[in-house]
Each structure stands twice: as structure tokens, then as C-alpha cells.
N, C-alpha and C. Protein backbone atom coordinates (compact mmCIF):
# COMPACT_ATOMS: atom_id res chain seq x y z
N UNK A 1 24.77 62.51 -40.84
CA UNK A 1 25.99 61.72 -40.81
C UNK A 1 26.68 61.78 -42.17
N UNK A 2 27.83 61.69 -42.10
CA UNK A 2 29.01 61.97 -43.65
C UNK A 2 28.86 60.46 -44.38
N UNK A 3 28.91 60.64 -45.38
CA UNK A 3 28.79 59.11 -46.43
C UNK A 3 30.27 59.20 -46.62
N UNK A 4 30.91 58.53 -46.92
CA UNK A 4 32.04 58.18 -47.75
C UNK A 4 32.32 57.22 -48.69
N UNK A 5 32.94 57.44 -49.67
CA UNK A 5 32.17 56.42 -50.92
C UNK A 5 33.78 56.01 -50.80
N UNK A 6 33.93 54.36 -50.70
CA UNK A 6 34.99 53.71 -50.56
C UNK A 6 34.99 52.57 -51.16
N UNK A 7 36.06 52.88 -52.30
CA UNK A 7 36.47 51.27 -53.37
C UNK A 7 37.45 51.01 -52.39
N UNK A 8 36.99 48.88 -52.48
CA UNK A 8 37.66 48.17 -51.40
C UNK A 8 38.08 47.06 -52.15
N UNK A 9 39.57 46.96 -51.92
CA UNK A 9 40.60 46.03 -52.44
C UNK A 9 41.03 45.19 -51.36
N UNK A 10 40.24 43.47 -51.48
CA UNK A 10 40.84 42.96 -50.74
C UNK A 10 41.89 41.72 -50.31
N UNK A 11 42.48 40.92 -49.63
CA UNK A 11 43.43 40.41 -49.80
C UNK A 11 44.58 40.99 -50.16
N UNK A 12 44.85 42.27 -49.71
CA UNK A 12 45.88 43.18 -49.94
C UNK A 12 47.24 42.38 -48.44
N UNK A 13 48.35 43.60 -48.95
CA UNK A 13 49.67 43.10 -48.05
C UNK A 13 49.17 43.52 -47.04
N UNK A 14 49.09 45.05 -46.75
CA UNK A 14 48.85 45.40 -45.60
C UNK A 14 47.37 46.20 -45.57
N UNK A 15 46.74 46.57 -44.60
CA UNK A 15 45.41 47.54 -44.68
C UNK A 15 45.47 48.99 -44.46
N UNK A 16 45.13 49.54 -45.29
CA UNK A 16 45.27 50.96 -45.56
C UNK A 16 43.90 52.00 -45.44
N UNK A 17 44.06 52.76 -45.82
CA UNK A 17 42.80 53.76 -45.66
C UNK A 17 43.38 55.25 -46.21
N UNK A 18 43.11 55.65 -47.57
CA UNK A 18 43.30 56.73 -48.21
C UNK A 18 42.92 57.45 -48.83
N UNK A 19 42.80 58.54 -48.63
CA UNK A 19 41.56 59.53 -49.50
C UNK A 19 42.57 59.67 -51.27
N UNK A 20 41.45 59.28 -51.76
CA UNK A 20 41.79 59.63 -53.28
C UNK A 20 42.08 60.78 -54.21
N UNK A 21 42.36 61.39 -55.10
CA UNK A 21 42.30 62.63 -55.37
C UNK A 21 41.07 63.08 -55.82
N UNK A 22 39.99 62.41 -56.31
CA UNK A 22 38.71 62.56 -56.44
C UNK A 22 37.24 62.67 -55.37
N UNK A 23 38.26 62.33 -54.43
CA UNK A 23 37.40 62.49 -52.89
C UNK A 23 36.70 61.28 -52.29
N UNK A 24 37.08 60.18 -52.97
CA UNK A 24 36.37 58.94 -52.87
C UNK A 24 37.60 58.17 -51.86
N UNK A 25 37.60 57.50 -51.22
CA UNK A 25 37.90 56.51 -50.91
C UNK A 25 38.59 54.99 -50.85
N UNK A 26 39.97 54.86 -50.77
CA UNK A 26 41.02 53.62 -51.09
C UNK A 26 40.82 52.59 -49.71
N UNK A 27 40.23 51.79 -49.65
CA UNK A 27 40.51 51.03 -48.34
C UNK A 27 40.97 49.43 -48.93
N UNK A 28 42.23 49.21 -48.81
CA UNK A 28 42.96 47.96 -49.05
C UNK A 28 42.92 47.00 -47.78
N UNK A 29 42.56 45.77 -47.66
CA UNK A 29 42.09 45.41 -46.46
C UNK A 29 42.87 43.33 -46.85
N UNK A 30 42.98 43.23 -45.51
CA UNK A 30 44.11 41.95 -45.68
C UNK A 30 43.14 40.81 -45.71
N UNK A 31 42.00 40.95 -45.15
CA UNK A 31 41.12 39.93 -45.12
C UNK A 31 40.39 40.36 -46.61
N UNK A 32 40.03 38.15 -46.78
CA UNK A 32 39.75 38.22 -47.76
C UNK A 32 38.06 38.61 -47.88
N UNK A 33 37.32 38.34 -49.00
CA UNK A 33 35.98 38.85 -48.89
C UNK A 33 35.22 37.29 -49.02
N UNK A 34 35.29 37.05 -47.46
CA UNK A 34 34.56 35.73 -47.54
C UNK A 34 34.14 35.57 -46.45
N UNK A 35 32.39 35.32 -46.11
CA UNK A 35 31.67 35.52 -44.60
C UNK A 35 31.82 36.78 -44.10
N UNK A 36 32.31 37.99 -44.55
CA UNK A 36 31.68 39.28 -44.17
C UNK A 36 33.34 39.60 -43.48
N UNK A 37 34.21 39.16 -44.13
CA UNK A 37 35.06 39.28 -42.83
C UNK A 37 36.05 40.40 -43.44
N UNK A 38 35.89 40.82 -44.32
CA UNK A 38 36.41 42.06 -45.60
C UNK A 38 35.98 43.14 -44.75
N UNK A 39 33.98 43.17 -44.68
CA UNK A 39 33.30 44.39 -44.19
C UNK A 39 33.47 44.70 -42.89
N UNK A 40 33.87 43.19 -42.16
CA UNK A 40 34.19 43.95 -40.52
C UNK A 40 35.60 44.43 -40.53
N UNK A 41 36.61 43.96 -41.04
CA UNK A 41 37.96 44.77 -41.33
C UNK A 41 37.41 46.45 -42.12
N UNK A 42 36.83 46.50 -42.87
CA UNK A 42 36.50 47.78 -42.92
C UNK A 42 35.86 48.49 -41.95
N UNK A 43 34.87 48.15 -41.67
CA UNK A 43 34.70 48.86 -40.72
C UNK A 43 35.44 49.29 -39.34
N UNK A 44 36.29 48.45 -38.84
CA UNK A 44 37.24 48.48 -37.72
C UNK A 44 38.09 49.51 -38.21
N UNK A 45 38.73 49.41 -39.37
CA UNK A 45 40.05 50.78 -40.36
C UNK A 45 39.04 51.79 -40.12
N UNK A 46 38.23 52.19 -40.61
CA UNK A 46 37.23 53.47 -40.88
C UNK A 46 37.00 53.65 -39.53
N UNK A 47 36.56 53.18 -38.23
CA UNK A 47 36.46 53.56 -37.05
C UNK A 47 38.26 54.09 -36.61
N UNK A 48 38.90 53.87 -36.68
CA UNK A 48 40.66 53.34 -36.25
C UNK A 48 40.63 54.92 -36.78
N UNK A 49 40.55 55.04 -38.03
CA UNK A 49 40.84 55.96 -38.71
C UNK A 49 40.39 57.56 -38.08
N UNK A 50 39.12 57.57 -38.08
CA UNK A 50 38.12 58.75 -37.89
C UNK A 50 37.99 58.92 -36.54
N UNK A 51 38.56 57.97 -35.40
CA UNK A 51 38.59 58.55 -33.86
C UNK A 51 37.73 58.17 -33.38
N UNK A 52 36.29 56.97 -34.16
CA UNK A 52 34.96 56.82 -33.40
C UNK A 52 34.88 55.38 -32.93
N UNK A 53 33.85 54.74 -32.34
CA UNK A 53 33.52 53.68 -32.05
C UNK A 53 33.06 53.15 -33.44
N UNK A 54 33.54 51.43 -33.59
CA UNK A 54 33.14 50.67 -33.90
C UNK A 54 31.38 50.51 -34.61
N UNK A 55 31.04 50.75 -33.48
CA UNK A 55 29.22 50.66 -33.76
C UNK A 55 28.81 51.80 -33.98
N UNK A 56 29.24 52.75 -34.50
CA UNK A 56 29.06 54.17 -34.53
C UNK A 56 29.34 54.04 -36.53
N UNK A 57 29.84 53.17 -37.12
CA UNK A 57 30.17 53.04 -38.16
C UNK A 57 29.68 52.20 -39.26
N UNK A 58 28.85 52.05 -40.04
CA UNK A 58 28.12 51.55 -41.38
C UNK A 58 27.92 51.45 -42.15
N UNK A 59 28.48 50.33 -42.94
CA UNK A 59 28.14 49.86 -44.42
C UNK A 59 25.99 50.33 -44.88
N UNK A 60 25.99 51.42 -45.46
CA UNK A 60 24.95 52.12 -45.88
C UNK A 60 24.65 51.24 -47.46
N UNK A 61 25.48 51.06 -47.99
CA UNK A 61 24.72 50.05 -49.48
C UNK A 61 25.96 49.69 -50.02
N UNK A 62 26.19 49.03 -50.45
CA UNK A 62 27.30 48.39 -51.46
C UNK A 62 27.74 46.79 -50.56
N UNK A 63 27.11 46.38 -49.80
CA UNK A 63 28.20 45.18 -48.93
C UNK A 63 28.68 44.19 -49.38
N UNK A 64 27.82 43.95 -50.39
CA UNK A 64 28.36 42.76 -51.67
C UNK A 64 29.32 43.30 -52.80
N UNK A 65 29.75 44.16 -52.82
CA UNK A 65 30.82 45.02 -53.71
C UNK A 65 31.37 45.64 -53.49
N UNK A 66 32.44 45.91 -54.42
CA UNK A 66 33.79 46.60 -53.97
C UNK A 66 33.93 48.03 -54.12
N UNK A 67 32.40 48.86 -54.32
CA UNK A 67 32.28 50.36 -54.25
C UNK A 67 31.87 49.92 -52.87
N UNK A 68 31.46 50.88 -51.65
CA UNK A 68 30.89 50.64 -51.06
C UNK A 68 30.43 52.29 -50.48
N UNK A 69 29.31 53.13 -49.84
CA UNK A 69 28.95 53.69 -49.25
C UNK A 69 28.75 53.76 -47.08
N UNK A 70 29.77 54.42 -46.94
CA UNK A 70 30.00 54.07 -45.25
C UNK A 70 30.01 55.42 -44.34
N UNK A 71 28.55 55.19 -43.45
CA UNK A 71 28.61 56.61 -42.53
C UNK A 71 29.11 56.27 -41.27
N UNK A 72 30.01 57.70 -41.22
CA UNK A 72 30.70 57.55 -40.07
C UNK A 72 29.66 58.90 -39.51
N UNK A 73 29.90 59.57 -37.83
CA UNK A 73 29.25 60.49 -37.40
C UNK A 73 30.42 61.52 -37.18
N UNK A 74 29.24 62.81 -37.24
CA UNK A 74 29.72 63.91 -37.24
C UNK A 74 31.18 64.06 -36.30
């Protein structure tokens, strides 16, 4: 499965999802980071994004911070 390494900015205007020029990962997300509700908005963009299911998609290490590591499938 692909990792994607994604700095997450949240309480943004709108929610975004953009590859960086370094290959890493922009996900600006409207919810704030309080009760997990940041990481399920990420994860929903990153599924939205890549064409897959929901549960097909995972916060791999970072969930308490704003780097985060997320596999999506092949």
C-alpha cells in the first residue's frame, strides 16, 4: 500500500488536498482538531480524492500531529 506523508492545517476556509512540490502532502481541513474530528475529515478528502472507500484509508502514525503518514491502496 502507498504512504503519503501529509502536513495538516486545520480550521482552514475551505478543505483542500494538494501535492506539494517536494512530494509530500497539503491537506487543509475545516474541522477543527478536537475529538478526532480533523482525522475523520482527512480521511474522507484522501478517500474523495484517490477514488477509494472510506475504510480502505489510514492514519499509519502521526494522529496526534500535524505531519501525518496515510495509506491509501494500490
Amino acid at each position: 500500500m502507498p504512504i503519503l506523508q501529509v502536513k495538516v492545517k486545520p480550521s482552514a476556509r475551505v478543505s483542500t488536498l494538494a501535492r506539494q512540490d517536494d512530494g509530500t502532502w497539503l491537506a487543509q481541513l475545516k474541522s477543527p482538531p478536537v475529538d478526532g474530528k480533523a482525522n475523520a475529515e482527512l480521511l474522507e478528502l484522501v478517500a474523495r480524492t484517490f477514488r477509494c472507500a472510506k475504510s480502505e484509508v489510514a492514519i499509519k502514525s502521526g494522529a496526534g500531529g500535524r505531519f501525518k503518514r496515510v495509506t491509501i491502496p494500490d
